[in-house]
PDB file of N, CA and C in Angstrom:
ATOM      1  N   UNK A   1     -12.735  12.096  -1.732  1.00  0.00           N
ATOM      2  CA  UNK A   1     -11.513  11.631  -2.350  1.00  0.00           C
ATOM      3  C   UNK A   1     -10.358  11.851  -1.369  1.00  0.00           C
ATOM      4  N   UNK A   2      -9.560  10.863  -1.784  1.00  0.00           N
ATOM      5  CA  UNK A   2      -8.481  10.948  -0.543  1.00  0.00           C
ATOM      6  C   UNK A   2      -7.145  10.371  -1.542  1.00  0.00           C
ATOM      7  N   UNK A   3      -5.727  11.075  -0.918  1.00  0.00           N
ATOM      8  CA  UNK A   3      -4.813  10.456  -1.459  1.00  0.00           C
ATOM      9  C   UNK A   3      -4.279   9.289  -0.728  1.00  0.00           C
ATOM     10  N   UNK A   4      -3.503   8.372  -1.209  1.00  0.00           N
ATOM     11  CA  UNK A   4      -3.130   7.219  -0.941  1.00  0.00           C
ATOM     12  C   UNK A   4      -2.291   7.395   0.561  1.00  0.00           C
ATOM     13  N   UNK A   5      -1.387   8.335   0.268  1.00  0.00           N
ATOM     14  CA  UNK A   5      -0.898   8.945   1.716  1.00  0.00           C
ATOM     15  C   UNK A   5      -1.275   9.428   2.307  1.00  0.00           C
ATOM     16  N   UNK A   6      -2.595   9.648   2.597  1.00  0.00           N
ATOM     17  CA  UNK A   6      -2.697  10.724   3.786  1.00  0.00           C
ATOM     18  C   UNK A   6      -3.889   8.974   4.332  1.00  0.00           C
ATOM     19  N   UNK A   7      -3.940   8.448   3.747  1.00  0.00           N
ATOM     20  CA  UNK A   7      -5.274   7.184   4.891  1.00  0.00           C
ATOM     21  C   UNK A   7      -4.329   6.921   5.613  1.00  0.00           C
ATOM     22  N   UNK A   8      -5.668   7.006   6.527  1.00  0.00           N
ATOM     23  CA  UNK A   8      -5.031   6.530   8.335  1.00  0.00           C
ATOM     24  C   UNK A   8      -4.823   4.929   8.522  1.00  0.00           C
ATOM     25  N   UNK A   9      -3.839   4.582   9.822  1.00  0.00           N
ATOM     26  CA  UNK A   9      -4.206   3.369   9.865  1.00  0.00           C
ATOM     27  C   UNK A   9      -5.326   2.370  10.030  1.00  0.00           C
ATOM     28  N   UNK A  10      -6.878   3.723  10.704  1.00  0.00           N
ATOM     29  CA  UNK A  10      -7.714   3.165  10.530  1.00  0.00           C
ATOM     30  C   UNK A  10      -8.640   2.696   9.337  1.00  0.00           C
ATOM     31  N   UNK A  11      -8.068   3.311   8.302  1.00  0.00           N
ATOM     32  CA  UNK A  11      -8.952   3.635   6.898  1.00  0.00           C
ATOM     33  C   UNK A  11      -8.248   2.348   5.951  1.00  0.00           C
ATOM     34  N   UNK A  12      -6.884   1.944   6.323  1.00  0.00           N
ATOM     35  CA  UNK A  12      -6.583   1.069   5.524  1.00  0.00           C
ATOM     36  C   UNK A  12      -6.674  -0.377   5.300  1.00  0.00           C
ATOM     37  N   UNK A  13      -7.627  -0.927   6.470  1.00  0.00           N
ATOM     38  CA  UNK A  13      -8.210  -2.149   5.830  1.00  0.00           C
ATOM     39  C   UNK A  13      -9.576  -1.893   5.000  1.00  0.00           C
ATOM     40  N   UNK A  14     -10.328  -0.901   5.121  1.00  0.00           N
ATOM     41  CA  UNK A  14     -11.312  -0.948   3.569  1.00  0.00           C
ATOM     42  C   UNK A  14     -10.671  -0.368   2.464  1.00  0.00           C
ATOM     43  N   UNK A  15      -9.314   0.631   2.604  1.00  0.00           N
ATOM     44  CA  UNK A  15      -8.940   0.643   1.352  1.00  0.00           C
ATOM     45  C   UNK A  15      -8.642  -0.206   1.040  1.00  0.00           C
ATOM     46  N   UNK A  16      -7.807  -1.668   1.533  1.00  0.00           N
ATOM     47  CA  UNK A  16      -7.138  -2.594   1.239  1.00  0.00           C
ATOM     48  C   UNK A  16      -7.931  -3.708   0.581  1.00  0.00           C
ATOM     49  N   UNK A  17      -9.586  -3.572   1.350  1.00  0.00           N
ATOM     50  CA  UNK A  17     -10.418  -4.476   0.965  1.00  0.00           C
ATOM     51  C   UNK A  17     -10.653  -4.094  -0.723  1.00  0.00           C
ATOM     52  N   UNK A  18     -10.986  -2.749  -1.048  1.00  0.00           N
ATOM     53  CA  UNK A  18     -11.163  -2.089  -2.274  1.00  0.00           C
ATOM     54  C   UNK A  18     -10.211  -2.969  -3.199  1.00  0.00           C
ATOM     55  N   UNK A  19      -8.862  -2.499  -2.789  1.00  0.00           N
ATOM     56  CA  UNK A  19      -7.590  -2.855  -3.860  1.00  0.00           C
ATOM     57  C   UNK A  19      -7.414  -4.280  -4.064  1.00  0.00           C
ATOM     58  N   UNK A  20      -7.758  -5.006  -3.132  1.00  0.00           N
ATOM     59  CA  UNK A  20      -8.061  -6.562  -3.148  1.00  0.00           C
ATOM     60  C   UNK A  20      -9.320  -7.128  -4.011  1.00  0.00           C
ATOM     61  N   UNK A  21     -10.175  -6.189  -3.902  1.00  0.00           N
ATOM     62  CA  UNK A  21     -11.427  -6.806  -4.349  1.00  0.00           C
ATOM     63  C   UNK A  21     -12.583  -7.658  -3.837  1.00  0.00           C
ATOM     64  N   UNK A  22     -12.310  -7.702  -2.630  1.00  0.00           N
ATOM     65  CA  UNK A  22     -12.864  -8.778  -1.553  1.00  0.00           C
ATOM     66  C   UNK A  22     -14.168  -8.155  -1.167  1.00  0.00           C
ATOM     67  N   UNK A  23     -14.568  -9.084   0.003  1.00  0.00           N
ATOM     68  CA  UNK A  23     -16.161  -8.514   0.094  1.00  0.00           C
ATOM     69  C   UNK A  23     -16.344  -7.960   1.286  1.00  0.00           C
ATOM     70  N   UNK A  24     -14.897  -8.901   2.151  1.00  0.00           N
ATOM     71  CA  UNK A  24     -14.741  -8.589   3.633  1.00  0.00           C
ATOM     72  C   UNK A  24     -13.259  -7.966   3.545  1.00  0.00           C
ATOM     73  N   UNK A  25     -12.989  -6.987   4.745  1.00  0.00           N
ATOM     74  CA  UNK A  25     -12.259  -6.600   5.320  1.00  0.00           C
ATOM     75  C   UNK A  25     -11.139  -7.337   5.714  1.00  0.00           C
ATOM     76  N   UNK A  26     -10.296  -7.413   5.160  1.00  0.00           N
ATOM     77  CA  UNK A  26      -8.851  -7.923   5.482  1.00  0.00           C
ATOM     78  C   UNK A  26      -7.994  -7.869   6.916  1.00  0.00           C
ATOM     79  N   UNK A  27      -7.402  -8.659   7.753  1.00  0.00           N
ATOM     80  CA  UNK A  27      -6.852  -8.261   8.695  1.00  0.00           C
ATOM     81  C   UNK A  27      -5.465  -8.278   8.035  1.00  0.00           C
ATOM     82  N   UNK A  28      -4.796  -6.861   8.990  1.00  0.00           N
ATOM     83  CA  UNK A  28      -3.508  -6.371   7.955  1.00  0.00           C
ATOM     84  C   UNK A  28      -2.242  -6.590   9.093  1.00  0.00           C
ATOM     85  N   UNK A  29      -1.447  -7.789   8.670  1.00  0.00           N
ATOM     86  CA  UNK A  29      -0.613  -8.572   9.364  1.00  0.00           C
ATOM     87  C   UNK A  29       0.299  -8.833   8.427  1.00  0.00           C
ATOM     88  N   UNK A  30       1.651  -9.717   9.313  1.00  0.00           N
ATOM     89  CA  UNK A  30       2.701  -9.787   7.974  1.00  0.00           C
ATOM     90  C   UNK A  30       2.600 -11.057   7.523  1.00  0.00           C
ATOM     91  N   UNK A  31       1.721 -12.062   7.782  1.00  0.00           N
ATOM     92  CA  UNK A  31       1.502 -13.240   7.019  1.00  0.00           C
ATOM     93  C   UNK A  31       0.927 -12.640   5.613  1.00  0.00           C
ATOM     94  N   UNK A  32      -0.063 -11.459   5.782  1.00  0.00           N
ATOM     95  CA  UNK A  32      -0.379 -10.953   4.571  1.00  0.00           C
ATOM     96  C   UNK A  32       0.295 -10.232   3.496  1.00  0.00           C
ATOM     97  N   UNK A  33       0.669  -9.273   4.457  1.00  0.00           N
ATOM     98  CA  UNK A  33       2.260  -8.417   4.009  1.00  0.00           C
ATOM     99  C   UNK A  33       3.160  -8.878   3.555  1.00  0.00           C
ATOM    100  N   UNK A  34       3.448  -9.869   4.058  1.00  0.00           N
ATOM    101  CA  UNK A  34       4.702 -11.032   3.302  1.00  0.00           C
ATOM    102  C   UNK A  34       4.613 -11.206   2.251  1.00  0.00           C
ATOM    103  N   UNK A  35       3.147 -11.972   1.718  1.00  0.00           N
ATOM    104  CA  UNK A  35       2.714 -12.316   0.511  1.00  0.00           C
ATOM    105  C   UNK A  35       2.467 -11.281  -0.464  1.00  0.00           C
ATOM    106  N   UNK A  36       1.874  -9.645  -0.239  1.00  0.00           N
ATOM    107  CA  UNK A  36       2.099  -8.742  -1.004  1.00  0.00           C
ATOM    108  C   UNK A  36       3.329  -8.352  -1.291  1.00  0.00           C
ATOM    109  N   UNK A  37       4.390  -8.196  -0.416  1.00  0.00           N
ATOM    110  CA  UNK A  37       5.962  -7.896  -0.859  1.00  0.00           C
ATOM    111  C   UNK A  37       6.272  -8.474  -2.110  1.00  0.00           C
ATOM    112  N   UNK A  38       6.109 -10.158  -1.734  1.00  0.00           N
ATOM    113  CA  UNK A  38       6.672 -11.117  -2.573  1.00  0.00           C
ATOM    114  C   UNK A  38       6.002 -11.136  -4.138  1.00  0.00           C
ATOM    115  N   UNK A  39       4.213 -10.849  -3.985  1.00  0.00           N
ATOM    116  CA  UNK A  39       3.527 -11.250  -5.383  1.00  0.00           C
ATOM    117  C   UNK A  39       3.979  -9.789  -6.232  1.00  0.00           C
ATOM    118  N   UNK A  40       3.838  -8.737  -5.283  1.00  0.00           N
ATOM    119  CA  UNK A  40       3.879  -7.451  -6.033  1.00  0.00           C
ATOM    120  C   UNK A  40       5.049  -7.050  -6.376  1.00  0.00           C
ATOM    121  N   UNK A  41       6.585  -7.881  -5.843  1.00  0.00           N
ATOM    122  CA  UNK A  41       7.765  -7.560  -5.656  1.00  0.00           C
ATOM    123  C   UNK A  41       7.810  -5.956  -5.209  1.00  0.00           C
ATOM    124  N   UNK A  42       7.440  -5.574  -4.106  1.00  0.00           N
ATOM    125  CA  UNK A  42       7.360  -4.788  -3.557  1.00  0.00           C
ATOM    126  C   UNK A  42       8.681  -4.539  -2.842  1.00  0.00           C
ATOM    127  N   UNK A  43       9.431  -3.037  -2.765  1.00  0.00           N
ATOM    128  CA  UNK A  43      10.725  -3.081  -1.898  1.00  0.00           C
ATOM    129  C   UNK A  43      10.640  -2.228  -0.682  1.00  0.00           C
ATOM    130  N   UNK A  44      10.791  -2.611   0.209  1.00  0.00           N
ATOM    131  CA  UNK A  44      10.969  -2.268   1.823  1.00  0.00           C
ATOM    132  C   UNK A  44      11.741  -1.736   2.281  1.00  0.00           C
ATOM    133  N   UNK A  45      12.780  -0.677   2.687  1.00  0.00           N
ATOM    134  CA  UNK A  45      13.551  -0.287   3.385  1.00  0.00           C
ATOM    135  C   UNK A  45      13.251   1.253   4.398  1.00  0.00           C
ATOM    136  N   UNK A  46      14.393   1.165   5.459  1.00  0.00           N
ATOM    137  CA  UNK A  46      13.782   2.317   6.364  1.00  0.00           C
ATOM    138  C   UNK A  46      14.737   2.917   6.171  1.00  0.00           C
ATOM    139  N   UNK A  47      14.593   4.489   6.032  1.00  0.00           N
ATOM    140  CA  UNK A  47      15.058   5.433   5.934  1.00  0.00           C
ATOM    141  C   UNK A  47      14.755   6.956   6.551  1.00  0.00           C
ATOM    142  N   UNK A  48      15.902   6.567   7.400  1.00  0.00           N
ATOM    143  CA  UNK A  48      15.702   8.014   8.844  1.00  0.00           C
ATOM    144  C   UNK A  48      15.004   7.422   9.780  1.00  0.00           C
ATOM    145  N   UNK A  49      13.527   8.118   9.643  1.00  0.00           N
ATOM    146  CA  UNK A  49      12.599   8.101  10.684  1.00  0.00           C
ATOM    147  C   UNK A  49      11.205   7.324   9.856  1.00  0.00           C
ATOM    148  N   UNK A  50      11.261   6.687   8.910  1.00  0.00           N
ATOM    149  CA  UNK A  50      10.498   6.143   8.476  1.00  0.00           C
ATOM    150  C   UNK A  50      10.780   4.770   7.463  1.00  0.00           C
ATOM    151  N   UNK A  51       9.947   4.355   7.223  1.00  0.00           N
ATOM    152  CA  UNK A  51      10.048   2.642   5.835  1.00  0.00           C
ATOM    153  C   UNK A  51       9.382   3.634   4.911  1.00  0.00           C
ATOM    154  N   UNK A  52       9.934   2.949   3.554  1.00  0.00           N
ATOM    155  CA  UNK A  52       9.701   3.278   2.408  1.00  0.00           C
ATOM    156  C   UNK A  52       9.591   2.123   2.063  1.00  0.00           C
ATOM    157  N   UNK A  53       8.135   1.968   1.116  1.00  0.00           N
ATOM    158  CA  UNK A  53       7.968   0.653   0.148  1.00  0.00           C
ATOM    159  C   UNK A  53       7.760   1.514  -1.228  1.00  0.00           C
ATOM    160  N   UNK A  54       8.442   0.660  -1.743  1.00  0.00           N
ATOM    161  CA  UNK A  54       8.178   0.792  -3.243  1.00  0.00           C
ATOM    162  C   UNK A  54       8.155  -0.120  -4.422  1.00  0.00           C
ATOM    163  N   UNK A  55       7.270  -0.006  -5.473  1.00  0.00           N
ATOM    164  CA  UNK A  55       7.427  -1.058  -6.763  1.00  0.00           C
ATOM    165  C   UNK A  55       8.361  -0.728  -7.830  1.00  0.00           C
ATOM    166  N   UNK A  56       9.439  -0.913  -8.336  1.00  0.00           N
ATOM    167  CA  UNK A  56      10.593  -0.380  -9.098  1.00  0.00           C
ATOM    168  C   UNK A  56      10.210  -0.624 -10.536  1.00  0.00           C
ATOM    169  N   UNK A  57       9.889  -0.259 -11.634  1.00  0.00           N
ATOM    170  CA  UNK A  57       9.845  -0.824 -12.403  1.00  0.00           C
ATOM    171  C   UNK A  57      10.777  -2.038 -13.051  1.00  0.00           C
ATOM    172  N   UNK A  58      10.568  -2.459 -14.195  1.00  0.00           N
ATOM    173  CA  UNK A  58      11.320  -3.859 -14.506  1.00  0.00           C
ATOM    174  C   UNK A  58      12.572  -3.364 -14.743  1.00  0.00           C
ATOM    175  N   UNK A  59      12.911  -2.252 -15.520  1.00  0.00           N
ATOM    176  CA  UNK A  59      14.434  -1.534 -15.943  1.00  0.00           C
ATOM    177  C   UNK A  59      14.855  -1.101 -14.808  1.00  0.00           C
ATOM    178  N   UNK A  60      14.285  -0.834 -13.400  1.00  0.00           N
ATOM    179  CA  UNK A  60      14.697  -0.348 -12.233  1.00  0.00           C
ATOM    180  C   UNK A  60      15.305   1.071 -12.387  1.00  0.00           C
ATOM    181  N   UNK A  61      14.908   2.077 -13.196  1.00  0.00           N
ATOM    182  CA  UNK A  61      15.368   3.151 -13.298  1.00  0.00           C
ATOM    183  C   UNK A  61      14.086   4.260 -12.670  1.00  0.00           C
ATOM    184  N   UNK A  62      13.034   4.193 -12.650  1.00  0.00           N
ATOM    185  CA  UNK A  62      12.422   4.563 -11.718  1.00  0.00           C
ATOM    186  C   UNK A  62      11.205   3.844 -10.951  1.00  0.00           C
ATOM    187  N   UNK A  63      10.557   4.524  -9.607  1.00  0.00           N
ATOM    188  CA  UNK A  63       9.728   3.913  -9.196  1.00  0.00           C
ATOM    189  C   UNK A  63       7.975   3.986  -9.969  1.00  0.00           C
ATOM    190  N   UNK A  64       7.267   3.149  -9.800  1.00  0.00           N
ATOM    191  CA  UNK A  64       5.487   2.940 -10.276  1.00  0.00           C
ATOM    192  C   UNK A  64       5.024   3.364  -9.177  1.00  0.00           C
ATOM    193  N   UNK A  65       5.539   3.362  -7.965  1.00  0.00           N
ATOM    194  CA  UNK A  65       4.578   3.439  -6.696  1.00  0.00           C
ATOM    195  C   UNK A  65       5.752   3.702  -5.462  1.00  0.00           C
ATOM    196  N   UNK A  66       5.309   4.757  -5.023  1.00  0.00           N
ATOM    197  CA  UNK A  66       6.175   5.050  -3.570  1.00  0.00           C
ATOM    198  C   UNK A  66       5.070   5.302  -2.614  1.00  0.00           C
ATOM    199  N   UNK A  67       5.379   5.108  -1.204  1.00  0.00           N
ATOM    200  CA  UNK A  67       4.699   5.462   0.063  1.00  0.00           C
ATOM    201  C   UNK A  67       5.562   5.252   1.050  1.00  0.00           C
ATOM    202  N   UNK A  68       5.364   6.037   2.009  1.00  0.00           N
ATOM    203  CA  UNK A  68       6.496   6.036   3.401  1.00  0.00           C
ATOM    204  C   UNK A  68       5.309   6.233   4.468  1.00  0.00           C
ATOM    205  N   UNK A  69       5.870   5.395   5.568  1.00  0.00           N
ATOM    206  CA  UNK A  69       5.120   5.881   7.054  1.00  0.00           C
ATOM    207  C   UNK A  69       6.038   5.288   8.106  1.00  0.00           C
ATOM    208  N   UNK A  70       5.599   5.647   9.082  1.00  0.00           N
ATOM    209  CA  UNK A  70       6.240   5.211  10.320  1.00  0.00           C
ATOM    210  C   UNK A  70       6.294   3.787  10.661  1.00  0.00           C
ATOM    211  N   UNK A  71       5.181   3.401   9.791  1.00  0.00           N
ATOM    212  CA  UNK A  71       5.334   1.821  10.267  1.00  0.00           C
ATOM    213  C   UNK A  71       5.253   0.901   8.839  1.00  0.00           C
ATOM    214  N   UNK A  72       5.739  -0.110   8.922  1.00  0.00           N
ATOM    215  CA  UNK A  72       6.238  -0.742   7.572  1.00  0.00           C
ATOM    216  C   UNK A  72       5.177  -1.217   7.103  1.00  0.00           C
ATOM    217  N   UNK A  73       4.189  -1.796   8.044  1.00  0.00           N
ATOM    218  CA  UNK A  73       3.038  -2.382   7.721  1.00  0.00           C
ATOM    219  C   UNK A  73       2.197  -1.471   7.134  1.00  0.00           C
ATOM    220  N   UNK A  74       2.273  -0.599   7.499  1.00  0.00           N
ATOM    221  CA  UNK A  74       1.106   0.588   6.570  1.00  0.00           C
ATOM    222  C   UNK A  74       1.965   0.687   4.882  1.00  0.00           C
ATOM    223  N   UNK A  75       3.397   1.340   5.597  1.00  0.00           N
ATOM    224  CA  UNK A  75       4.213   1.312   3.898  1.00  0.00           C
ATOM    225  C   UNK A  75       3.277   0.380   2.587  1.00  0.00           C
ATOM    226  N   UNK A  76       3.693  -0.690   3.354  1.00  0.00           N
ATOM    227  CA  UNK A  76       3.321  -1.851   2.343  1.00  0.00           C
ATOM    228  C   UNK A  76       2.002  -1.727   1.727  1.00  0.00           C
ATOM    229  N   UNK A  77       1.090  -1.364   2.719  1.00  0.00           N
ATOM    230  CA  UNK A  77      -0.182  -1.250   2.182  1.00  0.00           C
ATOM    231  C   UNK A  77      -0.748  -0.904   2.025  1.00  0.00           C
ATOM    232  N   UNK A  78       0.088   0.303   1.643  1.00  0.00           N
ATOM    233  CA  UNK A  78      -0.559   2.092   1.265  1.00  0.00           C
ATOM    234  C   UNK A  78       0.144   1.854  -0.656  1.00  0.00           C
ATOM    235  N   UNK A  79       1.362   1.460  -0.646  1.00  0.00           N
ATOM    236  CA  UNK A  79       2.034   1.022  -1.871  1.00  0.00           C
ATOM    237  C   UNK A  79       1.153  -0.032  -2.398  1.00  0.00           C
ATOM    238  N   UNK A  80       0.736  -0.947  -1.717  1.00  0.00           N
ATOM    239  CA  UNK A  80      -0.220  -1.918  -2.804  1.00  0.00           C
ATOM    240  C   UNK A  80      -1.517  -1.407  -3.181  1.00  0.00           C
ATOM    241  N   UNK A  81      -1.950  -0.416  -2.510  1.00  0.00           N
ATOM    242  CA  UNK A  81      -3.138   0.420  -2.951  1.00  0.00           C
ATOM    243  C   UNK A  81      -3.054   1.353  -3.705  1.00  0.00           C
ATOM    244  N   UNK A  82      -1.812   2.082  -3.654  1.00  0.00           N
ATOM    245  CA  UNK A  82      -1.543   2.760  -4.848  1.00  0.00           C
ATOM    246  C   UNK A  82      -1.122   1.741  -6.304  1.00  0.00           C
ATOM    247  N   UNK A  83      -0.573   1.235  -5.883  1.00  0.00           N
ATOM    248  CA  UNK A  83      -0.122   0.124  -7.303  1.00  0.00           C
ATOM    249  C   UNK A  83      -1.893  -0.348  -7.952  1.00  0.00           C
ATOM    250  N   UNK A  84      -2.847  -0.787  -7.040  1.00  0.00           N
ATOM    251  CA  UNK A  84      -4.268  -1.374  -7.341  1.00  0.00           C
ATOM    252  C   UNK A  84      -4.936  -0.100  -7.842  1.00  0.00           C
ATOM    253  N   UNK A  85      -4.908   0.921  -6.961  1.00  0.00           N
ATOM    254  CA  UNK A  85      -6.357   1.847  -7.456  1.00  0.00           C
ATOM    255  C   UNK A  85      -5.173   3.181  -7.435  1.00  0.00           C
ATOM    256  N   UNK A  86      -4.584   3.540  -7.948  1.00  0.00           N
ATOM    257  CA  UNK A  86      -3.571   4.963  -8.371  1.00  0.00           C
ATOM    258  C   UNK A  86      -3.601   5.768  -6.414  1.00  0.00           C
ATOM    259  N   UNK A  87      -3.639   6.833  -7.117  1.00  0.00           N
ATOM    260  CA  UNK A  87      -2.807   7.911  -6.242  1.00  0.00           C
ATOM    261  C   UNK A  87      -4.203   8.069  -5.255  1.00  0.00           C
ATOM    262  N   UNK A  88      -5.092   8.502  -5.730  1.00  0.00           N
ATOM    263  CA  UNK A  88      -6.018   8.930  -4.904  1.00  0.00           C
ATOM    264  C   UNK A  88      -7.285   7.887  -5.103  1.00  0.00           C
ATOM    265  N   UNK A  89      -8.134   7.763  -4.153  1.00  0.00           N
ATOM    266  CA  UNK A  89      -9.333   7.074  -4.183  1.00  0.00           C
ATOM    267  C   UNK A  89     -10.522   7.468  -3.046  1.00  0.00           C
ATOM    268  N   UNK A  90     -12.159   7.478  -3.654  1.00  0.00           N
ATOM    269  CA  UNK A  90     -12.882   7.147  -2.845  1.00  0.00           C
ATOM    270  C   UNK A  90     -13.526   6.639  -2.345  1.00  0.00           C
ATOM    271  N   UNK A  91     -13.109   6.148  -0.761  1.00  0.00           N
ATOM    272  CA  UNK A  91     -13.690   5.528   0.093  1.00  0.00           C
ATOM    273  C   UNK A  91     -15.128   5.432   0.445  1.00  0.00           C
ATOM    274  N   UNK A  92     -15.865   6.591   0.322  1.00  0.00           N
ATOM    275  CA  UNK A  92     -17.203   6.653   0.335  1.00  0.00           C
ATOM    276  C   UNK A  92     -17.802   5.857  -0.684  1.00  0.00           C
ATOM    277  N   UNK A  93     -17.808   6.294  -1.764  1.00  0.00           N
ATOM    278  CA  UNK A  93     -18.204   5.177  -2.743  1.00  0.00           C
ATOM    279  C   UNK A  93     -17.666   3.915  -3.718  1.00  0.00           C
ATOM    280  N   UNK A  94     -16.773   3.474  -2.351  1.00  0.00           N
ATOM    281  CA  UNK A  94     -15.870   2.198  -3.178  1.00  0.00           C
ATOM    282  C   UNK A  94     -15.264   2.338  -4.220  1.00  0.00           C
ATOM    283  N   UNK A  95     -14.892   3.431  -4.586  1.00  0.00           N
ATOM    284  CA  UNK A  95     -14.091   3.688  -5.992  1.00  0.00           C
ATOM    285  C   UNK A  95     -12.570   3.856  -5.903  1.00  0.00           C
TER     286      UNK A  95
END
């Protein structure tokens, strides 16, 4: 078991494949990223030394899903994996 924040950038195209549902491995780019921002209304901003994505709820009074990293592209798709499969998940057995 692993939490949503601590997968590496190498670990996050099979988590991504998981949270997608797919059969293959996703390449994780911003043609893709784009389209998760937009379907998941996902919010993006950098702060300090890092991006923060997050899903706001509809009243916008708090967040469903936060994640921060150094790079935006992970943000995004560490937040859509938490939004798909919660806080923690395992990778070993596709769960």
């Amino acid at each position: 078991m692993i939490q949503i924040s601590q997968l590496t950038t190498e670990q996050l195209p099979h988590a991504l494949m998981l949270a997608m549902q797919h059969k293959t491995t996703p390449t994780i780019d911003w043609k893709l990223c784009g389209n998760i921002l937009e379907r998941e209304k996902i919010s993006l901003v950098f702060f300090g030394t890092h991006w923060v994505a997050m899903e706001i709820n509809p009243l916008g009074n708090h967040t469903k899903a936060t994640q921060k990293s150094v790079s935006a592209l992970d943000a995004v798709i560490k937040c859509y994996i938490q939004i798909k499969l919660g806080d923690i998940i395992d990778l070993e057995t596709n769960q």
